[in-house]
Protein backbone atom coordinates (compact mmCIF):
# COMPACT_ATOMS: atom_id res chain seq x y z
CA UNK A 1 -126.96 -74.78 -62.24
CA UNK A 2 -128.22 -78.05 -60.40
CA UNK A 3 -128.58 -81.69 -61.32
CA UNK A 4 -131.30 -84.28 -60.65
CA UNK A 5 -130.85 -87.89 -60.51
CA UNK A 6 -132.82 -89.62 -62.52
CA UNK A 7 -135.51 -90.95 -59.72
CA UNK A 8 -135.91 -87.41 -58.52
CA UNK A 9 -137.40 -86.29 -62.03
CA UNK A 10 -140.08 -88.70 -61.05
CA UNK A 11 -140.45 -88.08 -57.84
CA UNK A 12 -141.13 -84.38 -58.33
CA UNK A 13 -143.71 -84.83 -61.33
CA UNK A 14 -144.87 -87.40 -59.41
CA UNK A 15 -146.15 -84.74 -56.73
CA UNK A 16 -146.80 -82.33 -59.43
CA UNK A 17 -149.32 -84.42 -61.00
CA UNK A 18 -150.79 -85.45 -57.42
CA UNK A 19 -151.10 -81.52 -55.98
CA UNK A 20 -151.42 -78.40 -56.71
CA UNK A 21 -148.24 -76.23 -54.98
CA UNK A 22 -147.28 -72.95 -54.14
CA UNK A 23 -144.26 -70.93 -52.89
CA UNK A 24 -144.77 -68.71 -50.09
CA UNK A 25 -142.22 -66.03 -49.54
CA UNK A 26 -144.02 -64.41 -46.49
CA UNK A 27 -145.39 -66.77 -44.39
CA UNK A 28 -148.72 -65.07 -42.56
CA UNK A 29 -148.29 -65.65 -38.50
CA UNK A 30 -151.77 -65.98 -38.49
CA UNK A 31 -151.06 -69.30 -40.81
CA UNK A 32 -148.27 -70.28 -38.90
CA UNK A 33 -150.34 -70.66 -35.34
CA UNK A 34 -152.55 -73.49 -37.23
CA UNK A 35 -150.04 -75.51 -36.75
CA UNK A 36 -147.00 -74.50 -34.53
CA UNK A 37 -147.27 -75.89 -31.09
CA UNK A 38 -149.52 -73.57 -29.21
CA UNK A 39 -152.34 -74.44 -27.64
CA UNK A 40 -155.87 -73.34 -28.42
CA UNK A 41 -153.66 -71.17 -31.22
CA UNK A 42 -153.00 -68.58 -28.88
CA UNK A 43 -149.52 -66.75 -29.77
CA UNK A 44 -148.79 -66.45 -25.66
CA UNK A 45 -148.72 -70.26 -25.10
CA UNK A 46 -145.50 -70.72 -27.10
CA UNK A 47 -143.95 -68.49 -24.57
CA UNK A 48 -145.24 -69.95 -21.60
CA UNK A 49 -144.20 -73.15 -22.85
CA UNK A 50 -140.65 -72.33 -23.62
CA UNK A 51 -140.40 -70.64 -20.76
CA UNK A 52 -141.92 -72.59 -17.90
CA UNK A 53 -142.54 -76.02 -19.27
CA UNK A 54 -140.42 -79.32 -18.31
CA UNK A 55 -137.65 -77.91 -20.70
CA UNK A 56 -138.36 -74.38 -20.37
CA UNK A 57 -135.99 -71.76 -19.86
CA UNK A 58 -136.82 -71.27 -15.59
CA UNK A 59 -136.40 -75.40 -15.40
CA UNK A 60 -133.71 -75.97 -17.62
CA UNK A 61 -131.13 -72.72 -18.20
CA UNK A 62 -128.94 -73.98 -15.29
CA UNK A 63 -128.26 -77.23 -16.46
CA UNK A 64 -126.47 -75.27 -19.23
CA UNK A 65 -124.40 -73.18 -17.09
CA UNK A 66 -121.33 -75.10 -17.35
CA UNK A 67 -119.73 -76.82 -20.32
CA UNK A 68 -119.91 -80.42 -18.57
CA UNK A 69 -123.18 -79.98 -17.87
CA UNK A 70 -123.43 -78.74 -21.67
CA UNK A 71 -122.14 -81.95 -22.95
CA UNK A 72 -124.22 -83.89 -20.58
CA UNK A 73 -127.33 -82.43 -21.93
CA UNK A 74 -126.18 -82.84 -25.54
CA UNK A 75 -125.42 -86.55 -25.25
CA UNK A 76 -128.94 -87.09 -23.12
CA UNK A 77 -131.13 -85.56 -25.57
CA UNK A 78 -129.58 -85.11 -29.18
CA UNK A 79 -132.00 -84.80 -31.32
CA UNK A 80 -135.42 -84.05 -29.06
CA UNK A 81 -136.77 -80.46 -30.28
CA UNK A 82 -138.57 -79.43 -27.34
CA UNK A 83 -135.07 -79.10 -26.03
CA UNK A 84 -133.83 -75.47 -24.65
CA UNK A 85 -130.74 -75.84 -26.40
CA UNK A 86 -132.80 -76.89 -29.79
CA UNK A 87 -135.48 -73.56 -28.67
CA UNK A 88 -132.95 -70.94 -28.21
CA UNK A 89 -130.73 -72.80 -31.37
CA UNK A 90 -133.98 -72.59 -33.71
CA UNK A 91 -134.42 -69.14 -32.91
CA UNK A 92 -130.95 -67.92 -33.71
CA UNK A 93 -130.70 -69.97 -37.10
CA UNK A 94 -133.91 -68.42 -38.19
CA UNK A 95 -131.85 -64.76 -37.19
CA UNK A 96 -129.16 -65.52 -39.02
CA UNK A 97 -130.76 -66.57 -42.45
CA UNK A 98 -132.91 -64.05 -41.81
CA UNK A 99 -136.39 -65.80 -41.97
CA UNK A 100 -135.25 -67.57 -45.44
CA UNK A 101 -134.07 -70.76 -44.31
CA UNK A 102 -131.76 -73.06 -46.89
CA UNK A 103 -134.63 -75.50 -47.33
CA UNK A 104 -138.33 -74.52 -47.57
CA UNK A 105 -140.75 -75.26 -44.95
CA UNK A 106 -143.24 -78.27 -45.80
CA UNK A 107 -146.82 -77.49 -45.26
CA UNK A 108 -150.34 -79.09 -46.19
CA UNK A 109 -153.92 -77.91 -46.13
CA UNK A 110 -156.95 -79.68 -45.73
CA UNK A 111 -160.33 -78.40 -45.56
CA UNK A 112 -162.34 -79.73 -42.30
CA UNK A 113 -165.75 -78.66 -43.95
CA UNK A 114 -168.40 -80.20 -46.35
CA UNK A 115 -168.73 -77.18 -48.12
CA UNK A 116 -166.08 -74.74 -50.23
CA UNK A 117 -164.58 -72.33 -48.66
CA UNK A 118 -162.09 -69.59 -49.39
CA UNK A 119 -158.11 -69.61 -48.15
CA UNK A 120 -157.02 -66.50 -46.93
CA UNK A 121 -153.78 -67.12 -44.51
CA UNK A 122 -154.55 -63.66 -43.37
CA UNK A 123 -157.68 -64.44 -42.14
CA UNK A 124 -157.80 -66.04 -38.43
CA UNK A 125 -161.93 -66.74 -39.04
CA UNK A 126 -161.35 -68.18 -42.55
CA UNK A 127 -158.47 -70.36 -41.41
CA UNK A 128 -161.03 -71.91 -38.81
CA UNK A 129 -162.02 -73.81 -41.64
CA UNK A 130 -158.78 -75.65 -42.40
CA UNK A 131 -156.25 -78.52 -41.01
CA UNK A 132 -152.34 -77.57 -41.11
CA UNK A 133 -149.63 -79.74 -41.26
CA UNK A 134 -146.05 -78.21 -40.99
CA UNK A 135 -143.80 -80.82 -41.32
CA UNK A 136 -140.71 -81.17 -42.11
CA UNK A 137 -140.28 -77.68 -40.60
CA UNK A 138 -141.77 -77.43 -37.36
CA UNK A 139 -139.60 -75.96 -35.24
CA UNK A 140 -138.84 -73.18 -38.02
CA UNK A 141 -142.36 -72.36 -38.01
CA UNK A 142 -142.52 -72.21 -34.08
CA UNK A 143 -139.33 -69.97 -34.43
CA UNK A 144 -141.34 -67.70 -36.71
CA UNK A 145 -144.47 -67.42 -34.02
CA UNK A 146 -142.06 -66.40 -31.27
CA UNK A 147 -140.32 -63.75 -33.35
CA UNK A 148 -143.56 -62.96 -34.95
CA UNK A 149 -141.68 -62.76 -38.26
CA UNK A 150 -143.18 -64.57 -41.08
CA UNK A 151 -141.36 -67.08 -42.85
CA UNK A 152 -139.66 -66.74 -46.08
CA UNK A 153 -139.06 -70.10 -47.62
CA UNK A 154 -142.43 -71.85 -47.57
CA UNK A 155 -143.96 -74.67 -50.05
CA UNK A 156 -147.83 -74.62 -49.23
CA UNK A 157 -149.06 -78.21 -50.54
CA UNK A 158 -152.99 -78.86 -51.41
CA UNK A 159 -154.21 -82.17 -53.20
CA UNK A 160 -155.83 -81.95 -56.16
CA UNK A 161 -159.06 -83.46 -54.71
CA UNK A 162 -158.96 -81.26 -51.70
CA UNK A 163 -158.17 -78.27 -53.79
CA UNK A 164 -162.29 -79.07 -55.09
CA UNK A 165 -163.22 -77.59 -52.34
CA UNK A 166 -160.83 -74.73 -51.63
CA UNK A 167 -160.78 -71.65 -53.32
CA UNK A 168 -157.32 -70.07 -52.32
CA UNK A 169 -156.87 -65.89 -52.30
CA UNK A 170 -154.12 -64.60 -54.51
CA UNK A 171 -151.76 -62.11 -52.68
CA UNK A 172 -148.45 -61.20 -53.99
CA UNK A 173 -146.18 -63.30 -51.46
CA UNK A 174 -147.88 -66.57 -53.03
CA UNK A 175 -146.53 -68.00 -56.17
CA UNK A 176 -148.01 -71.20 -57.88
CA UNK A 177 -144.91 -74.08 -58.42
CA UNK A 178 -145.72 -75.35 -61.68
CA UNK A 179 -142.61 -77.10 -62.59
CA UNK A 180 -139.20 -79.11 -61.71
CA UNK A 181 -137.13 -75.53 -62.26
CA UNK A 182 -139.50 -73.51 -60.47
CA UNK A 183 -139.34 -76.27 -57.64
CA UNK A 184 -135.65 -76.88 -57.08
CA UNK A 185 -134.55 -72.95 -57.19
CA UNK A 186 -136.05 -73.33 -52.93
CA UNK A 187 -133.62 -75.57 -52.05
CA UNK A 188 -130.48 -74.49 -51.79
CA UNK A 189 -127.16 -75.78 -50.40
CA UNK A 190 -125.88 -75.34 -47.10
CA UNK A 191 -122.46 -74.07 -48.53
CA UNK A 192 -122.68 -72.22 -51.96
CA UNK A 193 -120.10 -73.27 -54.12
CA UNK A 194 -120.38 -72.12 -58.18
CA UNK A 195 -117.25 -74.26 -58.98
CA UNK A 196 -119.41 -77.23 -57.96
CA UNK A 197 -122.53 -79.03 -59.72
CA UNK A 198 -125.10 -79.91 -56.67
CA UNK A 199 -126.80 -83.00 -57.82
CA UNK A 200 -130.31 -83.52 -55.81
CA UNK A 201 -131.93 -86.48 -54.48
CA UNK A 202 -135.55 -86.39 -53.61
CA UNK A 203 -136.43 -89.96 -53.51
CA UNK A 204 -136.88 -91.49 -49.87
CA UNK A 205 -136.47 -95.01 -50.70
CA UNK A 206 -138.27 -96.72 -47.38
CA UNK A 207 -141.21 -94.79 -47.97
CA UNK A 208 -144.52 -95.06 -49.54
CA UNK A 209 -144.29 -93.74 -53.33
CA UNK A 210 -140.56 -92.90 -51.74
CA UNK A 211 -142.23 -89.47 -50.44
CA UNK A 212 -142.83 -88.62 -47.60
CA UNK A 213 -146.51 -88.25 -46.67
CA UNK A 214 -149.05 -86.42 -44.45
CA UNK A 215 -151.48 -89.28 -43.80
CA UNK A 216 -154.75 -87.10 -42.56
CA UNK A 217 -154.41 -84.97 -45.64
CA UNK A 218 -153.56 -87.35 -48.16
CA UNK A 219 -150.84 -85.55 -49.23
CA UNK A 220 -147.49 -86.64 -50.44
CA UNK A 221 -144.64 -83.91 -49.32
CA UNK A 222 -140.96 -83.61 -51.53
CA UNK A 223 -138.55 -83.37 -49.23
CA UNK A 224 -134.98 -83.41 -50.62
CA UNK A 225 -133.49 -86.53 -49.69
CA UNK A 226 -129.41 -85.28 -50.36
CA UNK A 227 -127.77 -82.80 -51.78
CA UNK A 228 -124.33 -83.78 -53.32
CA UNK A 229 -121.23 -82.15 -55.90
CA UNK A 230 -121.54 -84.14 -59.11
CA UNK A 231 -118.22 -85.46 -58.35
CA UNK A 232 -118.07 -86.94 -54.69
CA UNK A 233 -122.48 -88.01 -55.53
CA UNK A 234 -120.42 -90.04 -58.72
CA UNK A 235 -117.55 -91.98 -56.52
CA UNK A 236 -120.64 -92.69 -54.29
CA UNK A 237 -118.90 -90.38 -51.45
CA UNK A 238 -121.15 -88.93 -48.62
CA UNK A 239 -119.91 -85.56 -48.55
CA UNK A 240 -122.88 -83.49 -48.23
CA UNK A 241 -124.35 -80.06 -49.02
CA UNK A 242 -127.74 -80.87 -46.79
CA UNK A 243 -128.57 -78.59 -44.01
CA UNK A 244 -129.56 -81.15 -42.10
CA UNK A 245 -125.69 -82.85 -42.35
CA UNK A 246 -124.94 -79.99 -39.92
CA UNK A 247 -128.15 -78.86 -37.84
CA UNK A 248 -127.87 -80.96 -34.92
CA UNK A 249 -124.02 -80.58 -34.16
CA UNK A 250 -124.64 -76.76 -34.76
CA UNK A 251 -127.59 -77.27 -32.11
CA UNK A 252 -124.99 -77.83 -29.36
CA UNK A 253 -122.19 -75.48 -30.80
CA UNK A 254 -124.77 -72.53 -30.97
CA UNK A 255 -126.04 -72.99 -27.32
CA UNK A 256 -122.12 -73.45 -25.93
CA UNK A 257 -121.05 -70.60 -27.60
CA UNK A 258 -124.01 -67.95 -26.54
CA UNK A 259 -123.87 -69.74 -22.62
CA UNK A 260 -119.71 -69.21 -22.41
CA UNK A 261 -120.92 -65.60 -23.32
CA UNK A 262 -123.82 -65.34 -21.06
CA UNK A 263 -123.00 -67.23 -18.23
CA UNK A 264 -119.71 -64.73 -18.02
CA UNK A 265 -121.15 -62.03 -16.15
CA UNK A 266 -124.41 -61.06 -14.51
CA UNK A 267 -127.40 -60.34 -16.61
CA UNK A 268 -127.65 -56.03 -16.16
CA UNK A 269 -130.37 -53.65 -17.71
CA UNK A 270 -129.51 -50.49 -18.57
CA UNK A 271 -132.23 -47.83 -18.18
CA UNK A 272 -132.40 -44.17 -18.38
CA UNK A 273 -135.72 -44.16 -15.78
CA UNK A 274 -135.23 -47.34 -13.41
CA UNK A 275 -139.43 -47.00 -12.20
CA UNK A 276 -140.43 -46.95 -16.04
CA UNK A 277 -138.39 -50.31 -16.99
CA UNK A 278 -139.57 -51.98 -13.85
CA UNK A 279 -142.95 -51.34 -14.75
CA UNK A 280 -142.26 -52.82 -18.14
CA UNK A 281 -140.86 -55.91 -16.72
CA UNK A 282 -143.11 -56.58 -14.05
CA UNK A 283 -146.20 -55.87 -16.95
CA UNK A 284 -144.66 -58.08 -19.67
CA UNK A 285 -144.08 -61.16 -16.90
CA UNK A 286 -148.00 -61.17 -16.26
CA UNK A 287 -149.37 -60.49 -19.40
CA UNK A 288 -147.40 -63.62 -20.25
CA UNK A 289 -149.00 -65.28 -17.47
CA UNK A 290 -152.08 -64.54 -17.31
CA UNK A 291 -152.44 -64.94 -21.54
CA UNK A 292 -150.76 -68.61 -21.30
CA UNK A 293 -152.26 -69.92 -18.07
CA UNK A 294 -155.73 -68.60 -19.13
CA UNK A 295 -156.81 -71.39 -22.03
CA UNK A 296 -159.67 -72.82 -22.11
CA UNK A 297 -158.15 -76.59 -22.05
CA UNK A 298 -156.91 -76.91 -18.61
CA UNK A 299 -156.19 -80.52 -19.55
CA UNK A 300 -153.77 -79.56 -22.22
CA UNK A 301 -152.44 -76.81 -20.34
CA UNK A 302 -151.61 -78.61 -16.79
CA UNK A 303 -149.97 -81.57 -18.72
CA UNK A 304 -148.10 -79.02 -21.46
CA UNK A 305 -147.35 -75.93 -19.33
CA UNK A 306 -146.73 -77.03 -15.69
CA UNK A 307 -143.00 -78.42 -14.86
CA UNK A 308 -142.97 -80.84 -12.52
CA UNK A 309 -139.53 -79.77 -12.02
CA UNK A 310 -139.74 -76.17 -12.10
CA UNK A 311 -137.54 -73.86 -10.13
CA UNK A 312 -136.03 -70.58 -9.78
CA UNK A 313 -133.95 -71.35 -6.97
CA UNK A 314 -130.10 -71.18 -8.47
CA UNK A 315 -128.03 -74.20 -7.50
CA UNK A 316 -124.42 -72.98 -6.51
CA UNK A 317 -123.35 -74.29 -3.46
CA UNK A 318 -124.57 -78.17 -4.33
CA UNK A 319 -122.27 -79.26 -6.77
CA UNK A 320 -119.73 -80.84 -4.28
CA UNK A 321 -121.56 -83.91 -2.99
CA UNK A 322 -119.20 -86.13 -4.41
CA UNK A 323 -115.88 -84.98 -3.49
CA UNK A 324 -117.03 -84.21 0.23
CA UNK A 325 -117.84 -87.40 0.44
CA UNK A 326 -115.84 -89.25 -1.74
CA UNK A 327 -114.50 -92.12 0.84
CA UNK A 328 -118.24 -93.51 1.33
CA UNK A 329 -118.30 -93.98 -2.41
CA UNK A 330 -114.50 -95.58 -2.62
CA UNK A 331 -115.88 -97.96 0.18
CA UNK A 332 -119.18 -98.85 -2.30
CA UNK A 333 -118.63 -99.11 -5.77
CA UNK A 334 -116.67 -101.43 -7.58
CA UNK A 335 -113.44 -100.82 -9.23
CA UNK A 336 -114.85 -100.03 -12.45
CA UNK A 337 -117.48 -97.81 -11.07
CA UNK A 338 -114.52 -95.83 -9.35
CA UNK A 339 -112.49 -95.37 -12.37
CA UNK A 340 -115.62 -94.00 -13.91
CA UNK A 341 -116.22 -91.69 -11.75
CA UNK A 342 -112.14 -90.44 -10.98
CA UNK A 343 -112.52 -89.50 -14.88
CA UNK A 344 -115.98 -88.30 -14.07
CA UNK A 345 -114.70 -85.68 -11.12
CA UNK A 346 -111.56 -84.68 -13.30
CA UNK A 347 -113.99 -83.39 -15.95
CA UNK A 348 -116.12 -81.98 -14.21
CA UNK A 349 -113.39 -79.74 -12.07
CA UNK A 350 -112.35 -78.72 -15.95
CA UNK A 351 -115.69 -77.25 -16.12
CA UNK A 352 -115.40 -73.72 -15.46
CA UNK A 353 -118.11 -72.32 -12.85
CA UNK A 354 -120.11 -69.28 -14.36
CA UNK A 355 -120.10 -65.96 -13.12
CA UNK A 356 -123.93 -65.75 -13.44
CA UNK A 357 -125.90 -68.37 -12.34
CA UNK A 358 -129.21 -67.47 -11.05
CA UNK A 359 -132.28 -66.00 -12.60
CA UNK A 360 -131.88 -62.39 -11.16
CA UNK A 361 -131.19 -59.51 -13.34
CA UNK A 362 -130.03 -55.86 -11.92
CA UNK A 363 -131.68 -52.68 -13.47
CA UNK A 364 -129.20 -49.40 -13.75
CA UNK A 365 -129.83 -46.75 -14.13
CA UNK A 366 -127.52 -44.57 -16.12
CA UNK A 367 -127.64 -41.06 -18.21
CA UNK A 368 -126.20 -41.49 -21.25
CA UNK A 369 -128.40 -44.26 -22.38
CA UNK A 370 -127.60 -43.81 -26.24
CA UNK A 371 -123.86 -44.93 -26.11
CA UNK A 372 -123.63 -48.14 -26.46
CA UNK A 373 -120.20 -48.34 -26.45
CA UNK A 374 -120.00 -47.14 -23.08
CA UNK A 375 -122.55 -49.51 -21.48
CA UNK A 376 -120.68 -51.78 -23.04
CA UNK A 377 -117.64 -50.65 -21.14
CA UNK A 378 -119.85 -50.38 -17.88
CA UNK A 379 -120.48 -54.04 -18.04
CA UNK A 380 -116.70 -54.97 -18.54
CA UNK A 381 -116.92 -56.05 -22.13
CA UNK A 382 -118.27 -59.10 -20.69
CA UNK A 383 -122.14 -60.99 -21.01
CA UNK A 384 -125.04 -59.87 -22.43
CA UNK A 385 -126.71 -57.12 -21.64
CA UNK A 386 -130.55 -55.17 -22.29
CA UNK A 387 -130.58 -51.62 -23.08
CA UNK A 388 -134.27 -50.48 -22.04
CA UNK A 389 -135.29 -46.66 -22.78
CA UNK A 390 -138.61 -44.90 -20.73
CA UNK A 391 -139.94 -44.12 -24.14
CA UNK A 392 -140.36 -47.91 -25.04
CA UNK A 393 -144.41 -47.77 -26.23
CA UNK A 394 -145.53 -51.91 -25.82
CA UNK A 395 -143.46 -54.73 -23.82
CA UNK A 396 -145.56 -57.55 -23.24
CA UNK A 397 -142.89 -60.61 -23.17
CA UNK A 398 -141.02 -61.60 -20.60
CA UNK A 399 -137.67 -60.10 -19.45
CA UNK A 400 -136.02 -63.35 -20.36
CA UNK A 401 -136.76 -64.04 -23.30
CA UNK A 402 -134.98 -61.19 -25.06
CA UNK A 403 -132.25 -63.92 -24.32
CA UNK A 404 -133.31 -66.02 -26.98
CA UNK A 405 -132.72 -63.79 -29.93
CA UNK A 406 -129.01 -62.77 -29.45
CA UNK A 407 -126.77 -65.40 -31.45
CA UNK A 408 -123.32 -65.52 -30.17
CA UNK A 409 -121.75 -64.11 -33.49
CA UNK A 410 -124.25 -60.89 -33.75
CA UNK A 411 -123.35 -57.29 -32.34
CA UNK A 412 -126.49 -56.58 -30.87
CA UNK A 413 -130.75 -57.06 -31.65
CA UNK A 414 -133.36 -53.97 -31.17
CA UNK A 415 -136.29 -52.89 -32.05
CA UNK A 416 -137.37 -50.48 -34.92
CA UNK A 417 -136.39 -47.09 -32.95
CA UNK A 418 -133.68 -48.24 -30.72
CA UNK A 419 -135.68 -48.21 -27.71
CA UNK A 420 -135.05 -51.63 -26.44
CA UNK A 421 -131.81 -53.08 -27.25
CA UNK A 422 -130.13 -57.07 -26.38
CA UNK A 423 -126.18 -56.26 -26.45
CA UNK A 424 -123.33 -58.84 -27.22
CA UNK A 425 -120.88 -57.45 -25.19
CA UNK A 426 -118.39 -59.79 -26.42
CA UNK A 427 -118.75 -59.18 -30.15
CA UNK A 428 -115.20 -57.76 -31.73
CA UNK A 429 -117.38 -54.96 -33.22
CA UNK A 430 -116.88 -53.32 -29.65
CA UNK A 431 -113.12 -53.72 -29.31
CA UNK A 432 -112.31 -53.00 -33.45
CA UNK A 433 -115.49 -51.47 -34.86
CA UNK A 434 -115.70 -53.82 -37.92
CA UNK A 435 -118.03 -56.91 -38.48
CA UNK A 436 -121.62 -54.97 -37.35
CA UNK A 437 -124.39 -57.48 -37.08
CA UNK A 438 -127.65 -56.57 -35.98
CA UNK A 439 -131.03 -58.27 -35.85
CA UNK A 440 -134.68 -55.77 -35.79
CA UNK A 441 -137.49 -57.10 -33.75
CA UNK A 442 -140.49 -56.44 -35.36
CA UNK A 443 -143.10 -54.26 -33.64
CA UNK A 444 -145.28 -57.13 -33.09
CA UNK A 445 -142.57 -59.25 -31.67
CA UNK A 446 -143.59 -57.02 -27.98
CA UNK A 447 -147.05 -57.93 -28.33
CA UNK A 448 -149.66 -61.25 -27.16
């Protein structure tokens, strides 16, 4: 059960009347590269931007490797996506709800032609033909290209005048929205409660026809302004059922949490033939390379891909500049500069240093490369750690960015037949056996 305020009834047959709209319970990655941050569509660039850019992982993972420089981050940047913390954060959210996020994805289509064409979001040729918008949902979309695991919760949007010239192909993951019921049932709370009445809000009052609106498609978009109980929405209370109430606190909880695991030992992979994994690794690191760095549109790529601050070089050894020379600084600030930075020093000392702080990784090579339980043990219940077998048939990714899909509360993530496997050494599971979580990679997740 669900309520609607009165403006939202209008709102939503406000769009129905202006669109035609479908739900999309399997988002196509060939759909979702239209429009999800990679250049010249190619499926390698999101790595090599998230992993070498200004914010990628090699320029940015150390500035998380402590919690004061955790907070520091945080407070600099909030909110901005291209963020590591907001990367990594994106990717475990979209783990944990398993592809079906709380609120549907927003996305529009347009036709670029002057002639009709058919829309098949299988169809990488076809979708030549067509201008994407995802918005609001983004980042979820980029989170489904670099798990290469469609989306679940999508509302595909088409105007009724560009729909003249479109003639879309029925599959089974596509169903038409044709009313206010059928609508609401894809957004749903951020905290199911069936003793209360969520009332919805859908009108944005500062904006045009108080929708939001995709300008080059002419398309008006219904996101869901609030989500309230009946009761707190009638004292005119702002407690909140709205994902987005939560999302950007969880950005920086999410990232603390899977660093104070990470960061607490070094990063080990387990292998039962130490010359086979190598050979993975050293493979998936150029294909990566040589598939990102290889566009056509230098342009794009130089200003998108190339960190002006990129380094691999770990920094332990610098971070006592201050107190070694802390009289020159007494001598030079004022007194309110000084108190500033006593505080400063204290917090920072709080910090604990991390165990692991460089970009190296060991490979071990072990026997018994089926019990888990005992590499656990071998890396001292402590970390995260990569279980690679020699029978692993396609790794073309990057070492580190198995990193990305371990969330701090899951047991472990692997592929379909348990030849590559990202361990949370720290999960109870290994201690008490109970609470299992596990994540499966899908078989394209290894490929460019």
């Amino acid at each position: 059960m669900y309520s609607l305020t009165d403006e939202s009834i209008k709102v939503i047959n406000d769009n129905l009347e202006r669109n035609y709209l479908f739900h999309i319970n399997s988002f196509p990655i060939e759909a979702a590269l239209q429009d999800g941050g990679c250049i010249e569509k190619e499926i390698a660039s999101l790595s090599g931007q998230w992993l070498y850019d200004r914010y990628g992982f090699f320029s940015t993972f150390e500035n998380y490797n402590t919690f004061h420089k955790r907070l520091t981050e945080f407070t600099d940047h909030g909110d901005y996506l291209k963020t590591l913390r907001q990367r990594i954060n994106i990717i475990h959210e979209m783990i944990k709800c398993d592809m079906n996020s709380n609120l549907p994805v927003h996305i529009s289509v347009m036709n670029r032609t002057d002639k009709k064409v058919t829309l098949d979001l299988q169809d990488r040729k076809l979708l030549n033909n067509f201008s994407f918008i995802a918005h609001p949902g983004q980042t979820r979309v980029q989170g489904s290209i670099f798990l290469r695991d469609p989306l679940k919760n999508v509302i595909l949007y088409i105007s009724k005048k560009n729909m003249q010239t479109i003639d879309i192909k029925k599959d089974s993951y596509i169903t038409p929205i044709l009313s206010v019921d059928e609508l609401v049932k894809f957004y749903r709370t951020f905290k199911p409660d069936e003793k209360k009445l969520p009332v919805y809000d859908f009108k944005m009052p500062y904006l045009d026809n108080n929708m939001k609106y995709h300008a080059e498609h002419d398309t008006y978009i219904l996101k869901v302004n609030n989500i309230q109980d009946k009761k707190t929405s009638e004292l005119k209370l702002k407690t909140s059922f709205h994902a987005s109430t939560f999302y950007l606190p969880d950005t920086f909880f999410s990232m603390n949490n899977f660093c104070k695991i990470f960061f607490n030992n070094h990063f080990n992979i387990y292998t039962d033939k130490k010359e086979v994994a190598n050979k993975y690794i050293v493979n998936g690191e150029s294909k990566i390379l040589y598939k990102a760095f290889t566009t056509n549109n230098s342009k794009k790529l130089s200003r998108t891909l190339l960190a002006d601050n990129f380094s691999i070089r770990p920094c332990d050894g610098y971070n006592y500049t201050i107190e070694t020379n802390y009289r020159m600084f007494k001598d030079n600030l004022t007194n309110d500069e000084l108190t500033y930075l006593n505080y400063y020093l204290k917090l920072f000392t709080l910090s604990k240093k991390p165990n692991n702080s460089s970009f190296n990784f060991k490979l071990i090579e072990i026997d018994n490369i089926e019990d888990y339980k005992k590499i656990v043990t071998l890396n001292n219940n402590k970390g995260i750690c990569v279980v690679m077998k020699s029978n692993l048939r396609v790794f073309e990714r990057n070492i580190f960015e198995l990193l990305f899909c371990i969330p701090d509360t899951y047991t472990l993530t692997r592929n379909n037949d348990n030849s590559l496997c990202i361990i949370n050494c720290e999960h109870e599971y290994w201690k008490t056996g109970e609470n299992m979580k596990e994540y499966v990679l899908t078989d394209n997740f290894f490929k460019t």
